[in-house]
N, C-alpha and C. Protein backbone atom coordinates (compact mmCIF):
# COMPACT_ATOMS: atom_id res chain seq x y z
N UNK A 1 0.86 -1.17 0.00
CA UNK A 1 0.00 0.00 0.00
C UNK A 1 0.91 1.23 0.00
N UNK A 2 0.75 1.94 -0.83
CA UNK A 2 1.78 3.40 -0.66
C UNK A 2 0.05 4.44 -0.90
N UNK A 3 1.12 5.45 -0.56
CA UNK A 3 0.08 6.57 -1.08
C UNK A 3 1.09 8.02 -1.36
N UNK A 4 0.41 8.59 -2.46
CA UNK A 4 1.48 9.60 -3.70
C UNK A 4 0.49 10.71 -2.91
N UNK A 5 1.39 11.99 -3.10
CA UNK A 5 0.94 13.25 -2.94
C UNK A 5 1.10 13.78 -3.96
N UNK A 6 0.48 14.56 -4.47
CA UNK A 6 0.35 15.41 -6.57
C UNK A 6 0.31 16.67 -5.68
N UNK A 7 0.97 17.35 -6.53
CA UNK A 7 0.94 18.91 -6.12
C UNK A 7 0.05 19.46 -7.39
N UNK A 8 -0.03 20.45 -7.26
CA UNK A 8 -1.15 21.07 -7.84
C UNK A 8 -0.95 21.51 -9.65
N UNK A 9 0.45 21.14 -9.65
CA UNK A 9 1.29 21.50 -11.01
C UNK A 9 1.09 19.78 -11.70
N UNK A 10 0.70 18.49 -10.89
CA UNK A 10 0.99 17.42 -11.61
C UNK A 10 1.76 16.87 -11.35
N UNK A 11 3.16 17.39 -10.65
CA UNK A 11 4.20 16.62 -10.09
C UNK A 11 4.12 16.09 -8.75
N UNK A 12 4.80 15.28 -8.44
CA UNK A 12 5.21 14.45 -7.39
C UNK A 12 5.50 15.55 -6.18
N UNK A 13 4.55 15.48 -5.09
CA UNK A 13 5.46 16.22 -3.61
C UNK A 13 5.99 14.49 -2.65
N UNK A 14 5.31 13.92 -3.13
CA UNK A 14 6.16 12.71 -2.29
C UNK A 14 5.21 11.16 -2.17
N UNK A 15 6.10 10.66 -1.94
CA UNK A 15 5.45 8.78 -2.05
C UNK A 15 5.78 8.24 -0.79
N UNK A 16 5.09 7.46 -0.12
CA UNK A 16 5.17 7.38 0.96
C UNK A 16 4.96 5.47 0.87
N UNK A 17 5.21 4.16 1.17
CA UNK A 17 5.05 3.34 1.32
C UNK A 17 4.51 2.94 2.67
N UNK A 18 3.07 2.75 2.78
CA UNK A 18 2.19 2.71 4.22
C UNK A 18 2.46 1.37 4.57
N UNK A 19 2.08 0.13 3.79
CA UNK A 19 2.13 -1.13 3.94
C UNK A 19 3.21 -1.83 3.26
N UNK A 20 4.38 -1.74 3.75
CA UNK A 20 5.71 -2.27 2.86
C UNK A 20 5.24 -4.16 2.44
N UNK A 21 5.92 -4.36 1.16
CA UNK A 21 5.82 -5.76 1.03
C UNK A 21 6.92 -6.77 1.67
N UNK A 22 7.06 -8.26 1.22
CA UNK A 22 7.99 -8.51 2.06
C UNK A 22 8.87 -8.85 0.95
N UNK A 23 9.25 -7.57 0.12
CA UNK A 23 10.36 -7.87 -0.90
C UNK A 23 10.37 -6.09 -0.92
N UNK A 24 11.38 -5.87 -1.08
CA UNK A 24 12.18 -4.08 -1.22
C UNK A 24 12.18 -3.92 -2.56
N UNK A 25 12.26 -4.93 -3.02
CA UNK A 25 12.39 -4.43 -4.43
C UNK A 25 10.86 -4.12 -5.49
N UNK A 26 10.26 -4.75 -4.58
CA UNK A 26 8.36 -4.40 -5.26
C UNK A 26 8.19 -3.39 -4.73
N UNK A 27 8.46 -2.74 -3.76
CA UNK A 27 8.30 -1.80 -3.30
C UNK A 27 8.64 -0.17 -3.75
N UNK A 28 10.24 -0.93 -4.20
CA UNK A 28 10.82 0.28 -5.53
C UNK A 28 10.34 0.19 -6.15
N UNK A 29 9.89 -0.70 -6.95
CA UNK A 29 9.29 -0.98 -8.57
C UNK A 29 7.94 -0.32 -8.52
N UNK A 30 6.61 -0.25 -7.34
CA UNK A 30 6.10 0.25 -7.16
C UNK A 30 6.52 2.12 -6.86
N UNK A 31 7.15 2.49 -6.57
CA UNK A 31 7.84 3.99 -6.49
C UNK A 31 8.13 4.43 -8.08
N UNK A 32 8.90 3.39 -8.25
CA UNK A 32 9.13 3.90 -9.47
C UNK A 32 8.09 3.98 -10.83
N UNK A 33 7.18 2.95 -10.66
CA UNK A 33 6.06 3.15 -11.63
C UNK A 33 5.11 4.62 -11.50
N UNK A 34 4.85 4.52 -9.93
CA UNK A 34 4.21 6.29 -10.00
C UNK A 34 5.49 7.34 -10.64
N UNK A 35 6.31 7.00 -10.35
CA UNK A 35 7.15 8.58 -11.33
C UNK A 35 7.45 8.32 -12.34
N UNK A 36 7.71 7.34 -12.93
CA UNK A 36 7.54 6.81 -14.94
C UNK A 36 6.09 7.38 -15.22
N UNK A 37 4.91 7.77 -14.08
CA UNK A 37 3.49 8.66 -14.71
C UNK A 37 3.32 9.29 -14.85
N UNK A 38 4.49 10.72 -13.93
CA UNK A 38 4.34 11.86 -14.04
C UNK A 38 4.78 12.58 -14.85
N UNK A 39 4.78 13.87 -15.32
CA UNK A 39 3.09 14.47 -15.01
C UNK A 39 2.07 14.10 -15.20
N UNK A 40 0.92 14.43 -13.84
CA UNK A 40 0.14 14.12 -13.71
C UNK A 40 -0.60 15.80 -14.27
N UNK A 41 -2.05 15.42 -14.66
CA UNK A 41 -2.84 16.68 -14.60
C UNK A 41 -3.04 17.56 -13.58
N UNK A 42 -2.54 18.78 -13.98
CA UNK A 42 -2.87 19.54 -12.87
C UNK A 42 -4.40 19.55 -12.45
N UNK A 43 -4.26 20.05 -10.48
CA UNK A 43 -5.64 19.98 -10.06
C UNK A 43 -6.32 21.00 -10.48
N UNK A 44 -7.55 20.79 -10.36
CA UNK A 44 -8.71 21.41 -10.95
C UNK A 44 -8.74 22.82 -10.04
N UNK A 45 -9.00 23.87 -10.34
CA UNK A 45 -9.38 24.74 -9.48
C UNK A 45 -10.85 24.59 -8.89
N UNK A 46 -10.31 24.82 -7.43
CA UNK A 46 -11.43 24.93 -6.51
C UNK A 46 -11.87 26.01 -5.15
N UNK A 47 -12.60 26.22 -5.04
CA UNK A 47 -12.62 27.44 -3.88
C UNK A 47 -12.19 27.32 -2.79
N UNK A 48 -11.97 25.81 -2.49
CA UNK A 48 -10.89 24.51 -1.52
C UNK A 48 -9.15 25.27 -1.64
N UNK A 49 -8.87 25.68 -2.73
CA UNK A 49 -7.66 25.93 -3.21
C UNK A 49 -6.48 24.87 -2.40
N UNK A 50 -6.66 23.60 -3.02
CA UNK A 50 -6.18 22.22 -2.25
C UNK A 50 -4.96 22.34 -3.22
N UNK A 51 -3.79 22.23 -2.31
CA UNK A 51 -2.41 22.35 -2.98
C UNK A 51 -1.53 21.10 -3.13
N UNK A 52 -2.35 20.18 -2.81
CA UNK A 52 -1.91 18.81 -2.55
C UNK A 52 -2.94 17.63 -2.75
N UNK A 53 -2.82 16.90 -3.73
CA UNK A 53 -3.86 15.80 -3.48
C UNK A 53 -3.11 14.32 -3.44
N UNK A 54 -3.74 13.69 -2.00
CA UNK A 54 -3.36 12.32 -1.71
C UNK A 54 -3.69 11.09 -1.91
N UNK A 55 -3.28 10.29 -2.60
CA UNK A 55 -4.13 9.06 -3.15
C UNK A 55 -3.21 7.88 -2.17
N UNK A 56 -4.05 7.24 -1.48
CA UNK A 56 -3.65 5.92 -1.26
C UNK A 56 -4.39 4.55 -1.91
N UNK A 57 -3.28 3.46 -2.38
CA UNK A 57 -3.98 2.27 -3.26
C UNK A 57 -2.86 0.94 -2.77
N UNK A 58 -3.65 0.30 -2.93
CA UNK A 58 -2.76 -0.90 -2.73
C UNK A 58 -2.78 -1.50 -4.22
N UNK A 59 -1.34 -2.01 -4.29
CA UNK A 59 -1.25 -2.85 -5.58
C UNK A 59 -0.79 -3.88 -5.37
N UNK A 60 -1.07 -5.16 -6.33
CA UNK A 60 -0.49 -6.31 -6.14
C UNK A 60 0.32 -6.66 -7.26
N UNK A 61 1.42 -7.50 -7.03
CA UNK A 61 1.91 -7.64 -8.69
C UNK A 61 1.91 -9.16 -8.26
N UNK A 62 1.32 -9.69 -9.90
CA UNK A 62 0.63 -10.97 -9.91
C UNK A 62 1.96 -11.92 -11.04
N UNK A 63 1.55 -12.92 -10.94
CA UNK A 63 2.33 -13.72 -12.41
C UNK A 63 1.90 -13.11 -13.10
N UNK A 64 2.77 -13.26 -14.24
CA UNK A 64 2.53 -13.05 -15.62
C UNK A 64 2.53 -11.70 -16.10
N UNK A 65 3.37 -11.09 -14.88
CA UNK A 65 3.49 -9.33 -15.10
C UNK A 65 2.48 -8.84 -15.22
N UNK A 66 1.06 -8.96 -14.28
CA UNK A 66 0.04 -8.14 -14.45
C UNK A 66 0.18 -7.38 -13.08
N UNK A 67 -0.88 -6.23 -13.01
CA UNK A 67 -0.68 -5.60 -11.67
C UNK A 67 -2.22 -5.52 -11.12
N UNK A 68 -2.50 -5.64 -10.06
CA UNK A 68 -4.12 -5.37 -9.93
C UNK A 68 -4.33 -4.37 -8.54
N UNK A 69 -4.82 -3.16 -8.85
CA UNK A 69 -5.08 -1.89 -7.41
C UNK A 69 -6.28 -2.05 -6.90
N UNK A 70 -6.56 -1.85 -5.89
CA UNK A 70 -7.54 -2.00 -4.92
C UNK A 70 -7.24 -0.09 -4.64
């Protein structure tokens, strides 16, 4: 389970790994797939003027090189 912070430009303010796996290296590979995405769309304007948006997801990586998020 990680969860990414998007700044308001689309880029990365930071990745955080909540639920580490029991391999370090899925864990990078997961890090590194969110920043092989960015840029992201910038946020929408809102009267919120939210300078940060946080997504947490869990991913699994399965055989056969598939990935599946919850």
């Amino acid at each position: 389970m990680l969860t990414v912070g998007i700044k308001r430009d689309g880029t990365i303010h930071e990745i955080k790994i909540i639920k580490p796996s029991d391999y370090k290296f899925l864990d990078e590979a997961a890090k590194h797939i969110v920043k092989l995405a960015q840029p992201f769309d910038p946020l929408p304007e809102t009267k919120d003027r939210v300078d940060i948006l946080y997504i947490t997801r869990t991913w699994q990586f399965l055989p056969g090189h598939l990935l599946r998020q919850k």
